[in-house]
C-alpha atoms as a PDB file:
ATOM      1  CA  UNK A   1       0.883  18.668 -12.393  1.00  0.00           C
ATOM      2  CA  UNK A   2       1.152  14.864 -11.340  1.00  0.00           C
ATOM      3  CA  UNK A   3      -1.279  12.702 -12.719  1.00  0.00           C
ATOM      4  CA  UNK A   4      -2.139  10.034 -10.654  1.00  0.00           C
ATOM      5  CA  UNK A   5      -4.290   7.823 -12.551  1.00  0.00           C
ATOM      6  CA  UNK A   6      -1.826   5.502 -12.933  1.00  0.00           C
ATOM      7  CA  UNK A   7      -2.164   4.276  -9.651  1.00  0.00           C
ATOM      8  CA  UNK A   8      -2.999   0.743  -9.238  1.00  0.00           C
ATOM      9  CA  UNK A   9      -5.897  -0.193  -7.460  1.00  0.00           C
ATOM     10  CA  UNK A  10      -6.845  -3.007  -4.954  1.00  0.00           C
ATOM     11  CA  UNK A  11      -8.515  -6.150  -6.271  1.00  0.00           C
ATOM     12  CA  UNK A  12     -11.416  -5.192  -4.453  1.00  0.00           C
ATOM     13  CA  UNK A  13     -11.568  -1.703  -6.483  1.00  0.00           C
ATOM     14  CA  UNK A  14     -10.209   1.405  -4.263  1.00  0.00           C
ATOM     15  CA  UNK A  15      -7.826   1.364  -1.621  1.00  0.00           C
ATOM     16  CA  UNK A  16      -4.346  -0.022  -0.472  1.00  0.00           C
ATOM     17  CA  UNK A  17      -3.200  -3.145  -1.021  1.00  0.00           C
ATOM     18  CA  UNK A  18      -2.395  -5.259   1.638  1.00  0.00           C
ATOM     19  CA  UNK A  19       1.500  -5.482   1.834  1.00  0.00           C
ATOM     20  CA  UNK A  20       0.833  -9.346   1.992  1.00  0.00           C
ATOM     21  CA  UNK A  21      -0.320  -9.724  -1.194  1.00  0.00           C
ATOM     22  CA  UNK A  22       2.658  -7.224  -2.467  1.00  0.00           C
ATOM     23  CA  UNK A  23       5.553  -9.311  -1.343  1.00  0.00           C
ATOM     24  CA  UNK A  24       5.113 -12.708  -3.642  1.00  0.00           C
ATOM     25  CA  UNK A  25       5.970  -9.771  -6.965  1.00  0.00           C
ATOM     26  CA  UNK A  26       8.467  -8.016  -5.048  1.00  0.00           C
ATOM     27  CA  UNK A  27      10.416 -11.564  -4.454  1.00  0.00           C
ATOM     28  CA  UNK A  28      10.391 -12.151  -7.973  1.00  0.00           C
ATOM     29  CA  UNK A  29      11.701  -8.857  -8.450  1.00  0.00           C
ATOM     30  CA  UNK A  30      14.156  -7.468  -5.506  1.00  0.00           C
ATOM     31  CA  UNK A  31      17.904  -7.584  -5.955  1.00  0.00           C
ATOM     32  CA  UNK A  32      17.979  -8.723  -2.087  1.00  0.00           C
ATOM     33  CA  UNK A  33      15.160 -11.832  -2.341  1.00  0.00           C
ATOM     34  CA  UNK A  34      16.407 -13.102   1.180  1.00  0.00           C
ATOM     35  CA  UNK A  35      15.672  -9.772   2.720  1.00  0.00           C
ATOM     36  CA  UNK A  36      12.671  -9.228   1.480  1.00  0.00           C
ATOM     37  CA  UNK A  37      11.745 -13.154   2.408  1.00  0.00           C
ATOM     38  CA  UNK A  38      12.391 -11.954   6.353  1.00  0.00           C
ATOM     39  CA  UNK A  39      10.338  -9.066   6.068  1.00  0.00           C
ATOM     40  CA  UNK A  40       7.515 -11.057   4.273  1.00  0.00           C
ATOM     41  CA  UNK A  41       7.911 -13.815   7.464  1.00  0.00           C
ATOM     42  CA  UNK A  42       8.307 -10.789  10.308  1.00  0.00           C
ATOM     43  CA  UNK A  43       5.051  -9.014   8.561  1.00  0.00           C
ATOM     44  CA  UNK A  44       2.798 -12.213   8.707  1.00  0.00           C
ATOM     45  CA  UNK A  45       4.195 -13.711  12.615  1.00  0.00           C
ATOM     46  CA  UNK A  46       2.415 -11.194  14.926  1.00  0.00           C
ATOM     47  CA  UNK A  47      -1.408 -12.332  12.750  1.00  0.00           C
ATOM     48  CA  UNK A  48      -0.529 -16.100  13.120  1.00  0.00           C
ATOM     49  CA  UNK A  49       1.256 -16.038  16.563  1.00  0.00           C
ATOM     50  CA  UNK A  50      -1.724 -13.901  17.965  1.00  0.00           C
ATOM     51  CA  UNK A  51      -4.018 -16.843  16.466  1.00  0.00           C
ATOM     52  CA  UNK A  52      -1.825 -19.818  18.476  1.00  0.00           C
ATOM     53  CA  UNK A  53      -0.405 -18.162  21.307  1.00  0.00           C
ATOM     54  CA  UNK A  54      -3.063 -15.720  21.969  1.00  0.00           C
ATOM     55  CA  UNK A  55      -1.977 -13.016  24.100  1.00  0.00           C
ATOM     56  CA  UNK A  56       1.391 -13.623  24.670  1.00  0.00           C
ATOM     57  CA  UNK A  57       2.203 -13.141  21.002  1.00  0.00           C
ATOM     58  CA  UNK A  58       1.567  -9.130  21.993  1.00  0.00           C
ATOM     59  CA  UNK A  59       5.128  -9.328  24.025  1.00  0.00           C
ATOM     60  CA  UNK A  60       6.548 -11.622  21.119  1.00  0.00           C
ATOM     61  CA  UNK A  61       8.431 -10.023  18.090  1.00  0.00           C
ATOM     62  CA  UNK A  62       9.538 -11.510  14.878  1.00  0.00           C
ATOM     63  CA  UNK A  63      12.678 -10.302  14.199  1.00  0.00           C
ATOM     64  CA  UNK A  64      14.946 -11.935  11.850  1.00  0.00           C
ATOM     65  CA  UNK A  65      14.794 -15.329   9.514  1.00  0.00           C
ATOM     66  CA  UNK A  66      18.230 -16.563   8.987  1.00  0.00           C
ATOM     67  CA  UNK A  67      18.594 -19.944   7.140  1.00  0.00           C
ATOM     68  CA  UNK A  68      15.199 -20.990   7.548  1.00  0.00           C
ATOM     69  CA  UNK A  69      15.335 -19.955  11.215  1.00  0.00           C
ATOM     70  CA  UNK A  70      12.865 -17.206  12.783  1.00  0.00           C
ATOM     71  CA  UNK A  71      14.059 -15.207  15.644  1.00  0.00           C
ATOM     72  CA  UNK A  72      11.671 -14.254  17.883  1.00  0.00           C
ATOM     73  CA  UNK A  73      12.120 -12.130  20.848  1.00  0.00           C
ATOM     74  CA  UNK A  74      10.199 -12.904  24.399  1.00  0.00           C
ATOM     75  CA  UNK A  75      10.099 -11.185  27.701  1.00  0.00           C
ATOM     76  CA  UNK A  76      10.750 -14.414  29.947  1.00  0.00           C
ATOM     77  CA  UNK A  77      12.524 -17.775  29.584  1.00  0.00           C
ATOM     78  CA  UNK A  78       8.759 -18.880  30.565  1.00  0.00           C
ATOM     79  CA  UNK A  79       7.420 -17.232  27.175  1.00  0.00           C
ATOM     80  CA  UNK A  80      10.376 -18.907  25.470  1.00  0.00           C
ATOM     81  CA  UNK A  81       9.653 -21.985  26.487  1.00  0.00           C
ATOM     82  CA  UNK A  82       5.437 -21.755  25.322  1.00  0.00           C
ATOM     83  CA  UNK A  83       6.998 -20.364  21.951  1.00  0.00           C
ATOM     84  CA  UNK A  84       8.782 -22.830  21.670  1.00  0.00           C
ATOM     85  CA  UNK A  85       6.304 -25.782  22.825  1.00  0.00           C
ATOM     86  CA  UNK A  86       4.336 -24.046  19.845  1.00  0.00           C
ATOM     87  CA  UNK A  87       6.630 -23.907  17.605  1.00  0.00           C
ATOM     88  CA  UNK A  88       5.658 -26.879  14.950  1.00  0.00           C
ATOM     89  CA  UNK A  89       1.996 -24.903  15.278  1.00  0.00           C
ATOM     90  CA  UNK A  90       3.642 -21.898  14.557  1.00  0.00           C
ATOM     91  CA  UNK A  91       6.124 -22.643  11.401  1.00  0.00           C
ATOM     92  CA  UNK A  92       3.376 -24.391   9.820  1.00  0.00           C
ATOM     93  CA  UNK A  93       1.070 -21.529  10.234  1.00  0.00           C
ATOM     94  CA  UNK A  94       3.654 -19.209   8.596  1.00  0.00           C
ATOM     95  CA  UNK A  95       4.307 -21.041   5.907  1.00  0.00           C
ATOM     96  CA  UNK A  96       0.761 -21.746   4.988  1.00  0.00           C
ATOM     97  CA  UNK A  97      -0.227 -17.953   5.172  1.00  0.00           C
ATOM     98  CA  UNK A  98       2.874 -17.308   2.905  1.00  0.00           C
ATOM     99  CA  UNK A  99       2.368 -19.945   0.807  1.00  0.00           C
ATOM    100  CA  UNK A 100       5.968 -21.271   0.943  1.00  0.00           C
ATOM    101  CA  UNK A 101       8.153 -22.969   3.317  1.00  0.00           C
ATOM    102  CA  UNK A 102      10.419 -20.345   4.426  1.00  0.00           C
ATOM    103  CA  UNK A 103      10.668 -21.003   7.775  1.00  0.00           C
ATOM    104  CA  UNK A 104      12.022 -24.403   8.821  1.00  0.00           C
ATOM    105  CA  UNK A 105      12.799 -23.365  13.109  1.00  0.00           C
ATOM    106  CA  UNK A 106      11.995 -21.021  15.411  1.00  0.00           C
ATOM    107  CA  UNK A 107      14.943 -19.808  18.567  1.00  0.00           C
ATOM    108  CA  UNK A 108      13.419 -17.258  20.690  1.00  0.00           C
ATOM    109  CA  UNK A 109      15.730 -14.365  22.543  1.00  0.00           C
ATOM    110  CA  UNK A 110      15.306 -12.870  25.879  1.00  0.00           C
ATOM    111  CA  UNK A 111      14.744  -8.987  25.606  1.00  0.00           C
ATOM    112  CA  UNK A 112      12.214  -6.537  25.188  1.00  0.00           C
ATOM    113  CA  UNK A 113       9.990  -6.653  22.887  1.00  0.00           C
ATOM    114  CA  UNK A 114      11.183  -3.498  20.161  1.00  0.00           C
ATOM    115  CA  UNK A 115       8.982  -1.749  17.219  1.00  0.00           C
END
């Protein structure tokens, strides 16, 4: 039989932790930091872009960080181009929520946005 007491528990007492809160340790920790750094900046962009761009950031997805650079994808060279008039707004907002600067640009793709 499994005993799962051992568990660790949210701050707040019961319940998952927020995979945002999980990352900072798993940084310290991963044999691939700069992977895990991506997925830590892709995890937090569709909260904060939602919060500047408002409903475009639905048909916007995060989906790389190479160098410092985000990648975000966008239906329409028109959504690019609001991304991308955002885009100081945007990095800022990342960073702050992360609580490091990890993302230094933003270059938005044409395509579909993909789960």
């Amino acid at each position: 039989m499994s005993n799962f007491s051992s568990r660790r528990k949210s701050p707040s007492g019961g319940g998952f932790v927020k995979i945002e809160r999980l990352l900072p340790k798993a940084l310290e920790r991963s044999g691939d930091p700069e992977a895990l750094k991506a997925a830590w900046v892709i995890e937090v962009w569709d909260k904060v872009a939602l919060k500047i761009l408002g409903e475009i950031a639905k048909e916007t997805k995060a989906f790389q960080l190479c160098s410092g650079t985000l990648y975000v994808r966008v239906p329409s060279p028109t959504w690019a181009q609001e991304v991308q008039l955002h885009a100081s707004q945007l990095i800022e907002a990342v960073n702050k929520k992360i609580g490091k600067t990890l993302v230094t640009g933003i270059w938005t793709r044409l395509g579909r946005k993909r789960n």
